[in-house]
N, C-alpha and C. Protein backbone atom coordinates (compact mmCIF):
# COMPACT_ATOMS: atom_id res chain seq x y z
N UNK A 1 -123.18 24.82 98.96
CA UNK A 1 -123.67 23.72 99.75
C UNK A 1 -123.65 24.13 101.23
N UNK A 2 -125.06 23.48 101.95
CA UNK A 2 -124.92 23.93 103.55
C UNK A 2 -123.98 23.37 104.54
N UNK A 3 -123.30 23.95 104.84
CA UNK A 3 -121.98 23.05 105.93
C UNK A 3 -123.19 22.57 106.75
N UNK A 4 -121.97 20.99 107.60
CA UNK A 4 -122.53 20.15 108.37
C UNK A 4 -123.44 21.55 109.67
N UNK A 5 -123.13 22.08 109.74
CA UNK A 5 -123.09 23.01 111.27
C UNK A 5 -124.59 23.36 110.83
N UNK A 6 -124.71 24.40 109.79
CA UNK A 6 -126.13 24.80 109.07
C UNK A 6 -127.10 23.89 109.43
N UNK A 7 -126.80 22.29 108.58
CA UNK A 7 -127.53 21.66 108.30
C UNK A 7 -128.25 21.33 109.68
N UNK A 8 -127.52 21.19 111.14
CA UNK A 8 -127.44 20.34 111.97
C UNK A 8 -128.98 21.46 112.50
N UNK A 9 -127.98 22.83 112.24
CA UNK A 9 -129.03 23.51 112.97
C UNK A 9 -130.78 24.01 112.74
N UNK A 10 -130.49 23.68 110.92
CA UNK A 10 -132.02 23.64 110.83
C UNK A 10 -132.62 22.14 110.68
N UNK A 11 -132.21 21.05 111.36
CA UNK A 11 -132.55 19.95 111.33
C UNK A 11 -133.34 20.20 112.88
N UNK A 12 -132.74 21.07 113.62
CA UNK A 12 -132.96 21.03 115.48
C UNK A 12 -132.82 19.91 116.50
N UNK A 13 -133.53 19.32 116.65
CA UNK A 13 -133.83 18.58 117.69
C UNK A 13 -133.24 17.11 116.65
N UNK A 14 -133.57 16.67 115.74
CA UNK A 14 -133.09 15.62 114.82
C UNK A 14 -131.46 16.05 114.77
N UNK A 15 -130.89 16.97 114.44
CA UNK A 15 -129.65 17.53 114.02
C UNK A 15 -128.73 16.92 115.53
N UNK A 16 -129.51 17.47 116.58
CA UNK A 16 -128.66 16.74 117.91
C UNK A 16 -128.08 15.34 118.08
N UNK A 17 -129.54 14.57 117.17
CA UNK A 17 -129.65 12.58 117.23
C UNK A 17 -128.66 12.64 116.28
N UNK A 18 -128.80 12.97 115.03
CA UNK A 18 -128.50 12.44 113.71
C UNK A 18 -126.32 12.76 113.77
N UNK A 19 -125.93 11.55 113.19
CA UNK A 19 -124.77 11.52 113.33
C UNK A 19 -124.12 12.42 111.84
N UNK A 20 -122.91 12.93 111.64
CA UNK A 20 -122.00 13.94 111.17
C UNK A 20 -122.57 12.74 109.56
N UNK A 21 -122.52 11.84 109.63
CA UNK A 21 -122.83 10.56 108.03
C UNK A 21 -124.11 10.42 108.38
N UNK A 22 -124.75 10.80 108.91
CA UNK A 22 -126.49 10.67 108.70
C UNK A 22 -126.66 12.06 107.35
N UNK A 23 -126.26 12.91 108.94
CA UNK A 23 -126.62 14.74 107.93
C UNK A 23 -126.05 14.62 106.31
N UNK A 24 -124.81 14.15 106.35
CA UNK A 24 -124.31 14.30 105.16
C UNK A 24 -125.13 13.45 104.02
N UNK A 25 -125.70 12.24 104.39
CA UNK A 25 -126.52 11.43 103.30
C UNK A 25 -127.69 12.44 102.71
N UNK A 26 -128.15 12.65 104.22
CA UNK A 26 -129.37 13.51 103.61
C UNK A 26 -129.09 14.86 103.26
N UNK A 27 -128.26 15.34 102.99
CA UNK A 27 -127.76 16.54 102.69
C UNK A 27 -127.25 16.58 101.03
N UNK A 28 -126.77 15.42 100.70
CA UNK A 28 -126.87 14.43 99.74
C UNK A 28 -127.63 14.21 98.90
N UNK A 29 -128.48 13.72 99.26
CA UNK A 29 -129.80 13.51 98.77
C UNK A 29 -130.56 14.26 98.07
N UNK A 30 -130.68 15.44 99.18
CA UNK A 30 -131.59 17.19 98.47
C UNK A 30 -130.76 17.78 97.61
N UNK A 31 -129.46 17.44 97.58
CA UNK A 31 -128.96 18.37 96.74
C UNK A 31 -129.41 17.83 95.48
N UNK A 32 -129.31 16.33 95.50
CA UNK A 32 -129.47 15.75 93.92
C UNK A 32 -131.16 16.28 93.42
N UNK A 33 -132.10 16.32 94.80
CA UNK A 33 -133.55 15.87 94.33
C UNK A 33 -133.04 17.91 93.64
N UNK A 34 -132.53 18.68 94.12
CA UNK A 34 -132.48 19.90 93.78
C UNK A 34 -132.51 19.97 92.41
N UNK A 35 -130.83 19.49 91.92
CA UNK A 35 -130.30 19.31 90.87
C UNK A 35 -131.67 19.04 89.60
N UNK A 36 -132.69 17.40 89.85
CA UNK A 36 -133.29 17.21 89.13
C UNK A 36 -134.60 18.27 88.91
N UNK A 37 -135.00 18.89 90.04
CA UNK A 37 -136.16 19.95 89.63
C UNK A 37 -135.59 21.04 89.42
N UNK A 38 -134.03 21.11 89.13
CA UNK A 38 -133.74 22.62 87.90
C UNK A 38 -133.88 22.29 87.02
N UNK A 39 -133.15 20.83 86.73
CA UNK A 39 -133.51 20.60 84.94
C UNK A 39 -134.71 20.56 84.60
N UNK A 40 -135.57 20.01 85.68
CA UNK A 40 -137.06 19.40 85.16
C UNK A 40 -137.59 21.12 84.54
N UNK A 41 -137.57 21.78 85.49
CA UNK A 41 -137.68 23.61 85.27
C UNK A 41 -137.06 24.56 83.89
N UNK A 42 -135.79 23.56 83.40
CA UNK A 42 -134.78 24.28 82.37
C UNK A 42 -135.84 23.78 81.60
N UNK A 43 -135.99 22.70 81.18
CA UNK A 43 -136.61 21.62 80.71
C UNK A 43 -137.93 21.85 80.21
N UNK A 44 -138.88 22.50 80.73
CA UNK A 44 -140.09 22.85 80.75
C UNK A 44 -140.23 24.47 80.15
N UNK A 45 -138.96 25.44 80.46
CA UNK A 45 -138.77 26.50 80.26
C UNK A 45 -138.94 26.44 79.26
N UNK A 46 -137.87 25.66 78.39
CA UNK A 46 -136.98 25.73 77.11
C UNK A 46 -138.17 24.97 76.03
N UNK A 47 -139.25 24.03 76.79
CA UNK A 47 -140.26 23.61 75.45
C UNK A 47 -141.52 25.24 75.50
N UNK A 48 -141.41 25.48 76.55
CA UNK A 48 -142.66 26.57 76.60
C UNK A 48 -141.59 27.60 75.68
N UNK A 49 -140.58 28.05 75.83
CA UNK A 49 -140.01 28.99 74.53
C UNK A 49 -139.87 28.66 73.38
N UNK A 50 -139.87 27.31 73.22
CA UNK A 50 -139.76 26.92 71.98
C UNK A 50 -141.15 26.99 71.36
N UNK A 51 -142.64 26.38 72.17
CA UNK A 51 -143.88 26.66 71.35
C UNK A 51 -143.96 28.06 71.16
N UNK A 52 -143.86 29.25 72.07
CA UNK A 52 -144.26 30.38 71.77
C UNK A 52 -143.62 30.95 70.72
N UNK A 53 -142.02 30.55 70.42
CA UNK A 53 -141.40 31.29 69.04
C UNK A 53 -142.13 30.29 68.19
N UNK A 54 -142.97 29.35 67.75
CA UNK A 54 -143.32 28.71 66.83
C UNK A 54 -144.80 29.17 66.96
N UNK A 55 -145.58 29.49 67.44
CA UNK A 55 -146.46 30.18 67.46
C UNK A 55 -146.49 31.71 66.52
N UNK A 56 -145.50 32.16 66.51
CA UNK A 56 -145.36 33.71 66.07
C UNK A 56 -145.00 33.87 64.71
């Protein structure tokens, strides 16, 4: 996970405004939206391997 400091600094000019519980919500946030487009990805992997061994 990106420490507050990271985050602040590729936020820039927002990172200066945004308070130490702003960054962290939205820091928050991406991690989860992250979380859901690996599974969505595992997810999609695992039916495309499954047609191709049923294909063969």
């Amino acid at each position: 996970m990106l420490s507050l400091k990271k985050c602040r600094e590729l936020l820039g000019e927002t990172g200066k405004k945004w308070t130490d519980e702003k960054i962290e919500q939205v820091r928050n946030y991406l991690m989860k939206l992250a979380r859901i487009n690996v599974e969505i990805i595992r997810n999609l992997k695992t039916k495309r391997d499954e047609a191709s061994s049923n294909n063969v």
